[in-house]
PDB file of N, CA and C in Angstrom:
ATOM      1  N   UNK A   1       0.845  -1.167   0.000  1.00  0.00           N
ATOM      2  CA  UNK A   1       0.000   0.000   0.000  1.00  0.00           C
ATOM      3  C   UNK A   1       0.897   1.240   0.000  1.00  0.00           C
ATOM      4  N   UNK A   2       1.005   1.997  -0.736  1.00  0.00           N
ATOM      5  CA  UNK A   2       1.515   3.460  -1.353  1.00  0.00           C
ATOM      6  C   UNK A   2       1.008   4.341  -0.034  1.00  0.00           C
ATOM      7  N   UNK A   3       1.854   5.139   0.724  1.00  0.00           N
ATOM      8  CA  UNK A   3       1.807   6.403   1.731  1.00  0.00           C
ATOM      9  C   UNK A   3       1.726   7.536   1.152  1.00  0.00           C
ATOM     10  N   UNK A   4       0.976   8.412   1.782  1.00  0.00           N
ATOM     11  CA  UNK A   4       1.071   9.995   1.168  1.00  0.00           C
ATOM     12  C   UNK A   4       1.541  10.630   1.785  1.00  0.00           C
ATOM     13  N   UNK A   5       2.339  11.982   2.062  1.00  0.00           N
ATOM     14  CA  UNK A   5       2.229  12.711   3.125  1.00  0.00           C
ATOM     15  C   UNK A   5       1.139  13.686   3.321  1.00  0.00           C
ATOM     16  N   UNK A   6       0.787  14.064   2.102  1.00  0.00           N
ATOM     17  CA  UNK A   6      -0.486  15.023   1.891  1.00  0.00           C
ATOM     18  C   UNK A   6      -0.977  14.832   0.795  1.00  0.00           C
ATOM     19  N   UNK A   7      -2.601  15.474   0.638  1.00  0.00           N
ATOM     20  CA  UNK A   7      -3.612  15.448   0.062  1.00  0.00           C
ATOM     21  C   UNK A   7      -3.373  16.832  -1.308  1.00  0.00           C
ATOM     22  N   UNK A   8      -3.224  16.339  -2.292  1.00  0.00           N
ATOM     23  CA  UNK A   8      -3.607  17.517  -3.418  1.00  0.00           C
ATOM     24  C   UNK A   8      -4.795  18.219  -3.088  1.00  0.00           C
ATOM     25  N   UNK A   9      -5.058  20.013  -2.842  1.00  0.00           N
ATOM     26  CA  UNK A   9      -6.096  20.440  -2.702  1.00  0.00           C
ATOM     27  C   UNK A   9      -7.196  20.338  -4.153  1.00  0.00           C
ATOM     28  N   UNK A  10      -6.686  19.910  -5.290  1.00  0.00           N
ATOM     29  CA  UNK A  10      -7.337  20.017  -6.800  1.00  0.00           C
ATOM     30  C   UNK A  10      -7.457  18.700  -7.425  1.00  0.00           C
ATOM     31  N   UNK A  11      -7.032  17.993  -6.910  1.00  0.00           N
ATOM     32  CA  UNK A  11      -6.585  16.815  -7.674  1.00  0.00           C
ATOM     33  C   UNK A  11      -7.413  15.660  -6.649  1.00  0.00           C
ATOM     34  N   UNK A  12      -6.752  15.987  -5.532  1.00  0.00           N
ATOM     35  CA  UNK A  12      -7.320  14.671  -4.173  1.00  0.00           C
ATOM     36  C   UNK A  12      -6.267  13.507  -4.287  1.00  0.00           C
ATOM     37  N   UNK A  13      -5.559  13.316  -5.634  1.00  0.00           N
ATOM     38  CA  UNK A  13      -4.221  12.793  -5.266  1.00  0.00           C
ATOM     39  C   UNK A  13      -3.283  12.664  -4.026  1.00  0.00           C
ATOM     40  N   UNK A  14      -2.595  11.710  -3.484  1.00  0.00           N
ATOM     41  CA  UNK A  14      -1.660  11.540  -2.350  1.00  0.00           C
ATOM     42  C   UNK A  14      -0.783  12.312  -2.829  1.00  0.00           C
ATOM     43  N   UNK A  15      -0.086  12.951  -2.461  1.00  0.00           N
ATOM     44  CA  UNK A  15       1.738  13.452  -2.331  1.00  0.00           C
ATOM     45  C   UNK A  15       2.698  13.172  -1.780  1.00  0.00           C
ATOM     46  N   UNK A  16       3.931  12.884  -1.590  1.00  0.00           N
ATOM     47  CA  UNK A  16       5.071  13.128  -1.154  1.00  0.00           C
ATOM     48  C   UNK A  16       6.072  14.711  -1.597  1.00  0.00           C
ATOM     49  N   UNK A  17       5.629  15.138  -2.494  1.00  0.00           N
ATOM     50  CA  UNK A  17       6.297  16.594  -3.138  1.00  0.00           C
ATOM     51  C   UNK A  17       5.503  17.465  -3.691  1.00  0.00           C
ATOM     52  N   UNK A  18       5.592  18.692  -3.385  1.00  0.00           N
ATOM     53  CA  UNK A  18       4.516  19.781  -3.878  1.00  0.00           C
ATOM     54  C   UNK A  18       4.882  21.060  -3.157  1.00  0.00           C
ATOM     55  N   UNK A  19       4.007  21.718  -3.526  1.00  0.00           N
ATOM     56  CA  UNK A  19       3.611  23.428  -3.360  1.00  0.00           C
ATOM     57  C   UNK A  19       3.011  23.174  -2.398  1.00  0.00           C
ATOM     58  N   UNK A  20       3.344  24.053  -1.243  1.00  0.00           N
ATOM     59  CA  UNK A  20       2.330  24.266   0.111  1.00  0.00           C
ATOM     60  C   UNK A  20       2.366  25.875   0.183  1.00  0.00           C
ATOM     61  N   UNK A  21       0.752  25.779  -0.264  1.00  0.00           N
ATOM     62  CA  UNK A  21       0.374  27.636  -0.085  1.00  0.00           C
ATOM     63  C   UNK A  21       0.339  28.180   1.400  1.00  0.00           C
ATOM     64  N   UNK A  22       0.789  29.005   1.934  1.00  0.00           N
ATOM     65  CA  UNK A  22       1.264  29.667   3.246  1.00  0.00           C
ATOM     66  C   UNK A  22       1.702  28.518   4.151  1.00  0.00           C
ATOM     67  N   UNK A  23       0.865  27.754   5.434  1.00  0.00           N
ATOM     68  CA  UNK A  23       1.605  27.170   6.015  1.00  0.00           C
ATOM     69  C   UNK A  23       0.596  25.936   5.622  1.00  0.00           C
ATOM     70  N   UNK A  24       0.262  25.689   4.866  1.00  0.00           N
ATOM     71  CA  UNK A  24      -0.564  24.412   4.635  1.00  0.00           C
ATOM     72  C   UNK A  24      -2.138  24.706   4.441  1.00  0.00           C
ATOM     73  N   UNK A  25      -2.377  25.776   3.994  1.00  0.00           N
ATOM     74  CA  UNK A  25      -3.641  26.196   3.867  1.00  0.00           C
ATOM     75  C   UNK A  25      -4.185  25.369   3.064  1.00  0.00           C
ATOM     76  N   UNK A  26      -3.391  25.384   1.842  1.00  0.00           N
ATOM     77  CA  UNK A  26      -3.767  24.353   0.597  1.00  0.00           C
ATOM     78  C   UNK A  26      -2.754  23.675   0.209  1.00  0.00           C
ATOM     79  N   UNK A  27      -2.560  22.442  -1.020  1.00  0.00           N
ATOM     80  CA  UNK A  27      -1.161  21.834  -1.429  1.00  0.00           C
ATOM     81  C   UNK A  27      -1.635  21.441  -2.780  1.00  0.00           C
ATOM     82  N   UNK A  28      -0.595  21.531  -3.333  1.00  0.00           N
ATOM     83  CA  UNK A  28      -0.847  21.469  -4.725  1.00  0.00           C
ATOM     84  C   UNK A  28       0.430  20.663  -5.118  1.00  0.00           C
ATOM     85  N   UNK A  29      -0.056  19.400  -6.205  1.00  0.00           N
ATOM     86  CA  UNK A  29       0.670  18.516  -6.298  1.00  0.00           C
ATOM     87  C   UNK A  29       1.724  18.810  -7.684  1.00  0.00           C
ATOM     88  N   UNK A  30       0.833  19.567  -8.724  1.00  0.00           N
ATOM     89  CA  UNK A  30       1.488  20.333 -10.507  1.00  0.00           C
ATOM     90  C   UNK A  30       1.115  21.817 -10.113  1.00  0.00           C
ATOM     91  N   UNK A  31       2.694  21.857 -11.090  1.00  0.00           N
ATOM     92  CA  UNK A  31       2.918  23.221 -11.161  1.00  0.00           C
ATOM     93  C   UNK A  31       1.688  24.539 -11.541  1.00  0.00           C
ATOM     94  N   UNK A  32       0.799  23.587 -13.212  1.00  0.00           N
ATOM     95  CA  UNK A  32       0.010  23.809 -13.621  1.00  0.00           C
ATOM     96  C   UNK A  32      -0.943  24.270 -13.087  1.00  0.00           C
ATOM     97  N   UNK A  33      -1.635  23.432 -12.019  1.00  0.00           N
ATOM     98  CA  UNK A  33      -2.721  23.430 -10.941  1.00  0.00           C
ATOM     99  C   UNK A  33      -2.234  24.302  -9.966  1.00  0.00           C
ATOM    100  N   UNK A  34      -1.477  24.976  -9.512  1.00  0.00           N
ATOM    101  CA  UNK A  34      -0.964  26.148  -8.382  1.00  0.00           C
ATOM    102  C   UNK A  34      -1.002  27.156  -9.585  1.00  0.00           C
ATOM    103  N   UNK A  35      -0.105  27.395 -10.763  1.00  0.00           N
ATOM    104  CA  UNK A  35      -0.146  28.641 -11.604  1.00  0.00           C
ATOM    105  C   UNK A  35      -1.723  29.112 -11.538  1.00  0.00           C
ATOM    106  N   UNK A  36      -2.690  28.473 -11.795  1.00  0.00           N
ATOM    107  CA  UNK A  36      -3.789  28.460 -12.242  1.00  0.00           C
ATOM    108  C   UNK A  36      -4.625  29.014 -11.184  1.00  0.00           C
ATOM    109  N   UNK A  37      -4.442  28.296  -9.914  1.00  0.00           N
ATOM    110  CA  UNK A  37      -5.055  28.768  -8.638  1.00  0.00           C
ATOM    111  C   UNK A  37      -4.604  30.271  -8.016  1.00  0.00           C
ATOM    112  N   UNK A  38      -2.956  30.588  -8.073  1.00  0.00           N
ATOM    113  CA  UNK A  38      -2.341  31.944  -8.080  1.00  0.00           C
ATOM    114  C   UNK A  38      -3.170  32.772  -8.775  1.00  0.00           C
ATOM    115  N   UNK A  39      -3.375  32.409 -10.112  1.00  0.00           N
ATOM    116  CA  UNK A  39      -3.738  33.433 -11.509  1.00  0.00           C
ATOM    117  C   UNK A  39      -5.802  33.824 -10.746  1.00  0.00           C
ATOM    118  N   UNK A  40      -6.101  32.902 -10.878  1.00  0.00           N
ATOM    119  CA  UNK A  40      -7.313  33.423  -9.671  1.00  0.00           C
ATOM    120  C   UNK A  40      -7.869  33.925  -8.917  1.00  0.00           C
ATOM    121  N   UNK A  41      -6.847  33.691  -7.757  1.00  0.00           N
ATOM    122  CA  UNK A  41      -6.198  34.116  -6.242  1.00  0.00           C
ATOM    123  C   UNK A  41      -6.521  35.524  -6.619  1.00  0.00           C
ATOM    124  N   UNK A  42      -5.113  35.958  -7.631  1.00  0.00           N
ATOM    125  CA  UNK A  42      -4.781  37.205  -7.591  1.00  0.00           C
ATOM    126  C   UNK A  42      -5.540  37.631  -8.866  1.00  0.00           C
ATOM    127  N   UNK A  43      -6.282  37.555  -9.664  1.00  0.00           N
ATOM    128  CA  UNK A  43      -7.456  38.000 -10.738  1.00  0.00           C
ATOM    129  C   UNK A  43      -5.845  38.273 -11.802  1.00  0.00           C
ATOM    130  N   UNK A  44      -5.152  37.982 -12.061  1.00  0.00           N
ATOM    131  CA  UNK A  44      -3.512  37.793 -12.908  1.00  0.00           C
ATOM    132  C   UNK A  44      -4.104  37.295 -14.060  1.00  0.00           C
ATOM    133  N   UNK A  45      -4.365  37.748 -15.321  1.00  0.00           N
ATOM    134  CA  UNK A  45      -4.388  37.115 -16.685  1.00  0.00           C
ATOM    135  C   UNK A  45      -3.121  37.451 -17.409  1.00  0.00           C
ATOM    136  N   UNK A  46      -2.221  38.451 -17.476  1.00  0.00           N
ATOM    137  CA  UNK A  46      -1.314  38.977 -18.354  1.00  0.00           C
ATOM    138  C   UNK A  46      -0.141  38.869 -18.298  1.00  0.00           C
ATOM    139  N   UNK A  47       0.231  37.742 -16.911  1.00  0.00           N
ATOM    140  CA  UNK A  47       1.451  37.829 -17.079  1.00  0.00           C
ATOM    141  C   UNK A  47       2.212  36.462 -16.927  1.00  0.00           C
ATOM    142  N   UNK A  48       3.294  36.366 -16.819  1.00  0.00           N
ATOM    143  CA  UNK A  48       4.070  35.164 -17.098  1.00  0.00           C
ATOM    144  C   UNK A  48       4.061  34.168 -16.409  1.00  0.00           C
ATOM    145  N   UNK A  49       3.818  32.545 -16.399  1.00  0.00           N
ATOM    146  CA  UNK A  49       3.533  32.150 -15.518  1.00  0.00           C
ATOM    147  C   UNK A  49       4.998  32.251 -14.326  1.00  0.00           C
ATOM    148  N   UNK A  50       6.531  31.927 -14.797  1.00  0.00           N
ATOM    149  CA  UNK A  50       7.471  32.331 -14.198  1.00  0.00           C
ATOM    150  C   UNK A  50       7.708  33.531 -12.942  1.00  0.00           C
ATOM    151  N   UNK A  51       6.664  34.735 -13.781  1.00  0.00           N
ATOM    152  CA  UNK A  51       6.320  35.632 -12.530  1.00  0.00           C
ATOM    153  C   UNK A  51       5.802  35.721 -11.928  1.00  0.00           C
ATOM    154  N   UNK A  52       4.296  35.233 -12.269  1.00  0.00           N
ATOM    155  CA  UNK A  52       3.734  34.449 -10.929  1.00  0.00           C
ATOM    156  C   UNK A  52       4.018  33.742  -9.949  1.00  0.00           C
ATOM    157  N   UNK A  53       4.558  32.924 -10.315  1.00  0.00           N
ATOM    158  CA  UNK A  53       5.595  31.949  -9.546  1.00  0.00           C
ATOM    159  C   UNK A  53       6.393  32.416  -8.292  1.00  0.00           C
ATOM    160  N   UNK A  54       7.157  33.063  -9.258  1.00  0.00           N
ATOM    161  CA  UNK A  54       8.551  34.285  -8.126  1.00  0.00           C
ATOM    162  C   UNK A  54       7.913  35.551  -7.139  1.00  0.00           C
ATOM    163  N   UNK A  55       6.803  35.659  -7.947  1.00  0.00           N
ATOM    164  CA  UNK A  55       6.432  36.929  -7.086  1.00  0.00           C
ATOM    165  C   UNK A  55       5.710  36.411  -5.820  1.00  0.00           C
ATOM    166  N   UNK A  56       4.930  34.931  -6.000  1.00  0.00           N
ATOM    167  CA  UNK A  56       4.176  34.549  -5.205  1.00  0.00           C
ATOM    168  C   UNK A  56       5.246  33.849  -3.885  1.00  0.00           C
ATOM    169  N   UNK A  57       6.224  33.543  -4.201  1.00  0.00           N
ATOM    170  CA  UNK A  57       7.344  33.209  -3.454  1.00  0.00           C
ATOM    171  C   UNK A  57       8.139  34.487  -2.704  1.00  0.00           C
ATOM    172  N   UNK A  58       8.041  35.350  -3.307  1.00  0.00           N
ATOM    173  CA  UNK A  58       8.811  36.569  -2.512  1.00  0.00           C
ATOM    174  C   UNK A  58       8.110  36.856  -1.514  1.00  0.00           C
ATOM    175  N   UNK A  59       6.454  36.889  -2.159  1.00  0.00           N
ATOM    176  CA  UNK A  59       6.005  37.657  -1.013  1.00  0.00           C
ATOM    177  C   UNK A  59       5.714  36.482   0.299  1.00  0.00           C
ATOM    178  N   UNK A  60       6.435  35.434   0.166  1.00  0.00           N
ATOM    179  CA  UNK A  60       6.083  33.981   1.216  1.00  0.00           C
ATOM    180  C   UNK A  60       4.591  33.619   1.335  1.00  0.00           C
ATOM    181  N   UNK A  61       3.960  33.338   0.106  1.00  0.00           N
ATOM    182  CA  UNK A  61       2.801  32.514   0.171  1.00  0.00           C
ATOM    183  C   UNK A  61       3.208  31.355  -0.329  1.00  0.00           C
ATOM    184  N   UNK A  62       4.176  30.976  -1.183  1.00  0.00           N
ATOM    185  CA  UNK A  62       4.194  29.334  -0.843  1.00  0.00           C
ATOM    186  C   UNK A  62       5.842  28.976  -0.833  1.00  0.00           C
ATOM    187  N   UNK A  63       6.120  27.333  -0.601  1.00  0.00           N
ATOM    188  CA  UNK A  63       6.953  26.581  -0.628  1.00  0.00           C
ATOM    189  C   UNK A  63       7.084  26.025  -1.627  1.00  0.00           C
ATOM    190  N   UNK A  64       8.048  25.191  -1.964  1.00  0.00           N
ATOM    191  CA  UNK A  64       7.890  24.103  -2.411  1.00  0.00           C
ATOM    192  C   UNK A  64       8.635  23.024  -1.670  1.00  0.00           C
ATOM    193  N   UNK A  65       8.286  21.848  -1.123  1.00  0.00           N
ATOM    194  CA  UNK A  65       8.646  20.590  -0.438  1.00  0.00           C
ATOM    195  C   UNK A  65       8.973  19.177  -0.684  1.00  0.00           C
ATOM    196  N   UNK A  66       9.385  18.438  -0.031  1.00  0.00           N
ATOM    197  CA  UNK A  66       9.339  16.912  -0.546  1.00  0.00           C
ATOM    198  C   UNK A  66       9.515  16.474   1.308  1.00  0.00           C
ATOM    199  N   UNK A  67       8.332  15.536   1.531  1.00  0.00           N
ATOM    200  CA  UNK A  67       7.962  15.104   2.459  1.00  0.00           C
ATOM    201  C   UNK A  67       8.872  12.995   1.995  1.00  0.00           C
ATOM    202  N   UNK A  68      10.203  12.802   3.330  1.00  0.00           N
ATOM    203  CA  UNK A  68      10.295  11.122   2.887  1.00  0.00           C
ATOM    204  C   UNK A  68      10.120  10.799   4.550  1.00  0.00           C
ATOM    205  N   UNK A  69      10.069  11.401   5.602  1.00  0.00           N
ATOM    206  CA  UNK A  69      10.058  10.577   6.491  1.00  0.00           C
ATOM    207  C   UNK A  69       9.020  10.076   6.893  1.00  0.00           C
ATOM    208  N   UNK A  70       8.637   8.893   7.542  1.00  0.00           N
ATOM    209  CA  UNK A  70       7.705   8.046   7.716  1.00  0.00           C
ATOM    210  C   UNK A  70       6.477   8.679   8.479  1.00  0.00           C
ATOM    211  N   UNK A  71       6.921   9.612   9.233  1.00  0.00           N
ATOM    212  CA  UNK A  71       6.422  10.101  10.361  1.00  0.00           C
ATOM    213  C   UNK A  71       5.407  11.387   9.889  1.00  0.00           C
ATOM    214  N   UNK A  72       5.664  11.863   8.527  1.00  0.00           N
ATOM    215  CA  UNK A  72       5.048  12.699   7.898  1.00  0.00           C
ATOM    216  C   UNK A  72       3.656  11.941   7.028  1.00  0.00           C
ATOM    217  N   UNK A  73       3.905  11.043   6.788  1.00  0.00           N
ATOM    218  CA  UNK A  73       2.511  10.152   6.074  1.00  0.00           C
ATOM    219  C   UNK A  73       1.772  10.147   6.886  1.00  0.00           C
ATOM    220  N   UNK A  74       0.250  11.275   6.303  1.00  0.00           N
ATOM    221  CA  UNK A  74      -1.071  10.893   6.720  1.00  0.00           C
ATOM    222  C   UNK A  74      -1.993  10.202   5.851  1.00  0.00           C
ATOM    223  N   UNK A  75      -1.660   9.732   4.603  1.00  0.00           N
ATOM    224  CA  UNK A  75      -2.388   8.755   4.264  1.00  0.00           C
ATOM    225  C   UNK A  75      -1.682   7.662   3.184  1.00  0.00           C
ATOM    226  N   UNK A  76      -3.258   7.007   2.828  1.00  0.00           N
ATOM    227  CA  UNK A  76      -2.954   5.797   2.320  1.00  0.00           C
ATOM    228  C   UNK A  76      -3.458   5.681   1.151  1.00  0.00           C
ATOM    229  N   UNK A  77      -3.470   4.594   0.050  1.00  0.00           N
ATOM    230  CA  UNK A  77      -4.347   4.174  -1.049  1.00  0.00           C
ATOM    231  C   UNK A  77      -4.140   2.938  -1.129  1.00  0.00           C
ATOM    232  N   UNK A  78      -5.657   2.526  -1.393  1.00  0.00           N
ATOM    233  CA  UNK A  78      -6.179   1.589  -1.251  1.00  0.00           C
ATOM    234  C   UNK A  78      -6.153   0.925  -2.652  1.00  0.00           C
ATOM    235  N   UNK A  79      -6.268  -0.198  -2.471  1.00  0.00           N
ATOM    236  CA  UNK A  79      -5.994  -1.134  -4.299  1.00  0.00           C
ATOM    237  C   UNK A  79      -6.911  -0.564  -4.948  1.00  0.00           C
ATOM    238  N   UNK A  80      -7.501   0.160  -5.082  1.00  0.00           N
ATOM    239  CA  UNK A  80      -8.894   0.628  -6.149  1.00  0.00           C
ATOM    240  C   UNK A  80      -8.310   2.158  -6.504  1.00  0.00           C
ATOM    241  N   UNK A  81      -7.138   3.189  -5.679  1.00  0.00           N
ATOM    242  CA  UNK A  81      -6.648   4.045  -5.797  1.00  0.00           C
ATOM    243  C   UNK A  81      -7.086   4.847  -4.952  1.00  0.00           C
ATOM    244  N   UNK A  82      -8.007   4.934  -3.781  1.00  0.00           N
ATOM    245  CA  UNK A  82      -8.485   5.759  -3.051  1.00  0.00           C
ATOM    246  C   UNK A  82      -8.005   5.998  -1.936  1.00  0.00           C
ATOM    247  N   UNK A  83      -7.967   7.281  -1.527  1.00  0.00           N
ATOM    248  CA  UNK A  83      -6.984   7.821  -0.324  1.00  0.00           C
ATOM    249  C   UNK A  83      -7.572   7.748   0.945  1.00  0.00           C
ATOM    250  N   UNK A  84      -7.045   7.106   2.160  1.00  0.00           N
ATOM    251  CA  UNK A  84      -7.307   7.189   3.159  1.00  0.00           C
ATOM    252  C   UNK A  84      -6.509   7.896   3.866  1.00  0.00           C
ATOM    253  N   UNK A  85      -7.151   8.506   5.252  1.00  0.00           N
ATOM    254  CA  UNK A  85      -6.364   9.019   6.272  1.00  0.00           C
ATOM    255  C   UNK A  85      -6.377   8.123   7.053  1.00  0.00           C
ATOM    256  N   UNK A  86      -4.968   7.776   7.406  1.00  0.00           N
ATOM    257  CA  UNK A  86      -4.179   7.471   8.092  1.00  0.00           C
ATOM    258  C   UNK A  86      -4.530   7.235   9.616  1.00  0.00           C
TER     259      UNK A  86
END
């Protein structure tokens, strides 16, 4: 059985690596799926996704992480692919 450490806020996918918006408000597993949620966030159509990115990092709304220790897994998937907590 496959461990997660966290839950994709868009996806519902498990993680071990991702974007964590402020201190875990939300997590986002693709780049794609955070650009997209930023561009929203902030009503942003015109500009690069790269600057989105950087700017959203300067001002410390997110991370990016990789969760391996054991002790960080709150969930699970189940043979059918479905996530449990832990």
């Amino acid at each position: 059985m496959k461990k997660y450490a966290r839950q994709c806020s868009i996806t519902g996918e498990g993680m071990n690596e991702g974007y964590v918006y402020y201190d875990g408000e939300m997590y986002f597993k693709y780049e794609k799926d955070f650009i997209l949620f930023l561009r929203y966030q902030n009503e942003i159509w015109d500009l690069s996704d790269e600057f989105i990115l950087n700017e959203s990092y300067d001002n410390g709304e997110y991370y990016w992480t990789e969760w391996t220790d054991e002790e960080d897994f709150e969930y699970c998937e189940d043979l059918m692919g479905n996530l449990h907590k832990i």
